[in-house]
C-alpha atoms as a PDB file:
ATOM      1  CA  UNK A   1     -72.929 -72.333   5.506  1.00  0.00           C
ATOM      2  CA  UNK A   2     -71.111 -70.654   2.558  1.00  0.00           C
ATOM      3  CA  UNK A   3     -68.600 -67.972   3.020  1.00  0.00           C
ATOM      4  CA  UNK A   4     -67.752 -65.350   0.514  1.00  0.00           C
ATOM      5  CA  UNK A   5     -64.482 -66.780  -1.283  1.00  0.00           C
ATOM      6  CA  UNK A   6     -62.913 -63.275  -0.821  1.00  0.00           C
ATOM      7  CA  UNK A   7     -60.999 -62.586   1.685  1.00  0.00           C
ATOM      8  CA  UNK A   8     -61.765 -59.198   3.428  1.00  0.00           C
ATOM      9  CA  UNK A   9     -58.495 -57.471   2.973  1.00  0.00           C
ATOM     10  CA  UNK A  10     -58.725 -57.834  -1.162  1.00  0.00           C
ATOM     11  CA  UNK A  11     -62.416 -56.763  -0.806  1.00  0.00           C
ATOM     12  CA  UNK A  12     -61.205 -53.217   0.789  1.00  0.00           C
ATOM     13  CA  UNK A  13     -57.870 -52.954  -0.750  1.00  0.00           C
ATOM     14  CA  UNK A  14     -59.779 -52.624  -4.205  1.00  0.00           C
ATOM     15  CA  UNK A  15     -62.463 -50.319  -2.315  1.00  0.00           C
ATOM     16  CA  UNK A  16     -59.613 -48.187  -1.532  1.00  0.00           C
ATOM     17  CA  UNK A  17     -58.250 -48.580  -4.619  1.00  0.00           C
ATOM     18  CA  UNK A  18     -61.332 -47.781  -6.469  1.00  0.00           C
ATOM     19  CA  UNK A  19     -61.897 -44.412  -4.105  1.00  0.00           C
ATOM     20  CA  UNK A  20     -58.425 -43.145  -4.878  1.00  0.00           C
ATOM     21  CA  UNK A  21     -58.868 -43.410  -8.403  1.00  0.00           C
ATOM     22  CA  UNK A  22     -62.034 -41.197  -8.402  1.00  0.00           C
ATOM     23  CA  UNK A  23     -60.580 -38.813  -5.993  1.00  0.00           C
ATOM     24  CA  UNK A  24     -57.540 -38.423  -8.776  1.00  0.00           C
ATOM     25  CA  UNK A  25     -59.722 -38.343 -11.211  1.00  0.00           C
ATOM     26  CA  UNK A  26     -63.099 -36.505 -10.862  1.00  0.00           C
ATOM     27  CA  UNK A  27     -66.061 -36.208 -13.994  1.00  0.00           C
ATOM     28  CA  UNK A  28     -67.223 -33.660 -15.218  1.00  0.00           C
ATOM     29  CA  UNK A  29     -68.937 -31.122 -13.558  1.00  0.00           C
ATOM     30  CA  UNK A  30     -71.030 -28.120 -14.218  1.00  0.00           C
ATOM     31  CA  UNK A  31     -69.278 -25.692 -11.792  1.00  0.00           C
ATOM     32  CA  UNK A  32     -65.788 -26.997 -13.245  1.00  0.00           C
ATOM     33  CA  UNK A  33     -67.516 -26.147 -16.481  1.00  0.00           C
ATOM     34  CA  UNK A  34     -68.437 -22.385 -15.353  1.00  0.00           C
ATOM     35  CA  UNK A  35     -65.422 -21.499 -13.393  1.00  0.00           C
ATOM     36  CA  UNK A  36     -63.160 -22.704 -16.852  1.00  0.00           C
ATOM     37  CA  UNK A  37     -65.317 -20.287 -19.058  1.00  0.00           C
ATOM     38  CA  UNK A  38     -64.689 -17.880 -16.347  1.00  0.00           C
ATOM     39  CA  UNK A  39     -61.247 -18.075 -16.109  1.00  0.00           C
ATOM     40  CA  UNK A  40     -60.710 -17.751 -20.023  1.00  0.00           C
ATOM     41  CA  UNK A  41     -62.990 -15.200 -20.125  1.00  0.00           C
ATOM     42  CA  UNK A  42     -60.636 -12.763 -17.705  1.00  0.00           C
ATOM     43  CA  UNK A  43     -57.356 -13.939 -19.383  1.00  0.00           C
ATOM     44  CA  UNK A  44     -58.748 -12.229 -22.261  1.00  0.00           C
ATOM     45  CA  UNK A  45     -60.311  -9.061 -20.557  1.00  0.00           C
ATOM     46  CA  UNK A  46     -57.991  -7.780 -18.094  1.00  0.00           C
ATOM     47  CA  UNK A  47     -55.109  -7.647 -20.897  1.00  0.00           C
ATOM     48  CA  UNK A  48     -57.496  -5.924 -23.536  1.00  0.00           C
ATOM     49  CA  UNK A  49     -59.108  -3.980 -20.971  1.00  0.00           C
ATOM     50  CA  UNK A  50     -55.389  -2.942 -20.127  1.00  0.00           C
ATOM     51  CA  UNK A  51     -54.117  -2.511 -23.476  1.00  0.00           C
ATOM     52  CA  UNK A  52     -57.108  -0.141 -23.737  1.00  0.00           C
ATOM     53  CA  UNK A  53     -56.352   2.002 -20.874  1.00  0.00           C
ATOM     54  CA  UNK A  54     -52.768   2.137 -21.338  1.00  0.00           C
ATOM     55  CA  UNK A  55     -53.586   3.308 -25.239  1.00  0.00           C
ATOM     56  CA  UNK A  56     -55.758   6.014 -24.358  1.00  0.00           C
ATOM     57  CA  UNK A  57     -52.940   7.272 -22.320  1.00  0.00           C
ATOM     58  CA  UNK A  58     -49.888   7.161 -24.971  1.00  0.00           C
ATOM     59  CA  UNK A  59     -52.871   8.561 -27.714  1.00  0.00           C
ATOM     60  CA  UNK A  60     -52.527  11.804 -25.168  1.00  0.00           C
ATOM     61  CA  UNK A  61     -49.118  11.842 -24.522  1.00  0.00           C
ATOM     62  CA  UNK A  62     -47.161  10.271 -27.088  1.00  0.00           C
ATOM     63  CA  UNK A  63     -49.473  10.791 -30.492  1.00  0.00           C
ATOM     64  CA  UNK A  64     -48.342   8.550 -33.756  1.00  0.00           C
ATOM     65  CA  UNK A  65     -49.617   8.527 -36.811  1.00  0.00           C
ATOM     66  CA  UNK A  66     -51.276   5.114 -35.650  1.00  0.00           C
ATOM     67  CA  UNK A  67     -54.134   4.806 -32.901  1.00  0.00           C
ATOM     68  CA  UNK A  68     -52.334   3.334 -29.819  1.00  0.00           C
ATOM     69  CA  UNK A  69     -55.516   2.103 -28.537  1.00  0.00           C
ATOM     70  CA  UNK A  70     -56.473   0.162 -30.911  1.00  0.00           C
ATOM     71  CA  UNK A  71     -52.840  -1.100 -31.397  1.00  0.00           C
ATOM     72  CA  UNK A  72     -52.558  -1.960 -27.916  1.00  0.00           C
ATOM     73  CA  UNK A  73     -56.360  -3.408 -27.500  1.00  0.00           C
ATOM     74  CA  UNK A  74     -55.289  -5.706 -30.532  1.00  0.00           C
ATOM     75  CA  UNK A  75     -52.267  -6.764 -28.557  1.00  0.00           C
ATOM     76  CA  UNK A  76     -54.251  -7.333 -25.438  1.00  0.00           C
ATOM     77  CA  UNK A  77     -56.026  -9.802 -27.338  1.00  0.00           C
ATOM     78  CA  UNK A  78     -53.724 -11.769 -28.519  1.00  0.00           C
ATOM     79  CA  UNK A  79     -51.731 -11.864 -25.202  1.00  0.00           C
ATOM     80  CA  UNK A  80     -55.150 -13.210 -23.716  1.00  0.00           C
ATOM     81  CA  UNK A  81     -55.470 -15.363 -26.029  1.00  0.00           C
ATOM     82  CA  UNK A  82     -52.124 -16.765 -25.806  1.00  0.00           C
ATOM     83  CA  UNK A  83     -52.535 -16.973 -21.662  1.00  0.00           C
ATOM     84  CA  UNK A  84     -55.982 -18.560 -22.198  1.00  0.00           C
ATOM     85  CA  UNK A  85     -54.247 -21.114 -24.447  1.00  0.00           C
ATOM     86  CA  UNK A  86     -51.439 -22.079 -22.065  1.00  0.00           C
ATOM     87  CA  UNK A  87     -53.633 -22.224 -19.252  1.00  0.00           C
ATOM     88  CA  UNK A  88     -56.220 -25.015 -21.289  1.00  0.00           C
ATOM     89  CA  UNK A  89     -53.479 -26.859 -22.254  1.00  0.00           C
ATOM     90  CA  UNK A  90     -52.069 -27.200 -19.108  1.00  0.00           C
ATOM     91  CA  UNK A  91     -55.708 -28.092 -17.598  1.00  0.00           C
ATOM     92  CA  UNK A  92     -56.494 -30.329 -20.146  1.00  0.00           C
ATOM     93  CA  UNK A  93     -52.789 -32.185 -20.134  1.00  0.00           C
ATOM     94  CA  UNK A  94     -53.936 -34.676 -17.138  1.00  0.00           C
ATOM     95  CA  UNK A  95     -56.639 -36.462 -19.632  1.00  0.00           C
END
């Protein structure tokens, strides 16, 4: 009769071992995928969109030679942009 020369405990202690480490760190997956394109796609939107609204209101009460709108749409942009960036960089710092 041959026994297995390892000894239970090391068999699940790297088991456990071997769980925790997928359970820190997950693959890739498809619905990670959709809610990151997601989640870029409304830190651009919701300042443009806002930029957009709030320009439409100073072109009515405040008029410049320059369109606020478009001014503030630009800016919206590029504050998206910028919050998009941050938050990739910080979801993409634990690989």
């Amino acid at each position: 009769m041959t026994r297995d020369p390892e000894k239970p405990a090391d068999k699940i202690a790297r088991q456990a071992k071997r769980m925790k480490s997928t359970r820190d760190h997950p693959g890739p997956s498809p619905l990670r995928g959709i809610g990151t394109f997601g989640m870029i796609g409304w830190s651009i939107a919701v300042p443009t969109v806002g930029g957009a609204f709030l320009g439409l209101w100073l072109d009515r009460v405040a008029p410049q030679a320059f369109s606020w709108t478009i001014a503030l749409i630009l800016a919206g942009v590029v504050l998206g942009a910028f919050i998009a960036a941050v938050w990739i960089s910080k979801e993409g710092g634990d690989r």
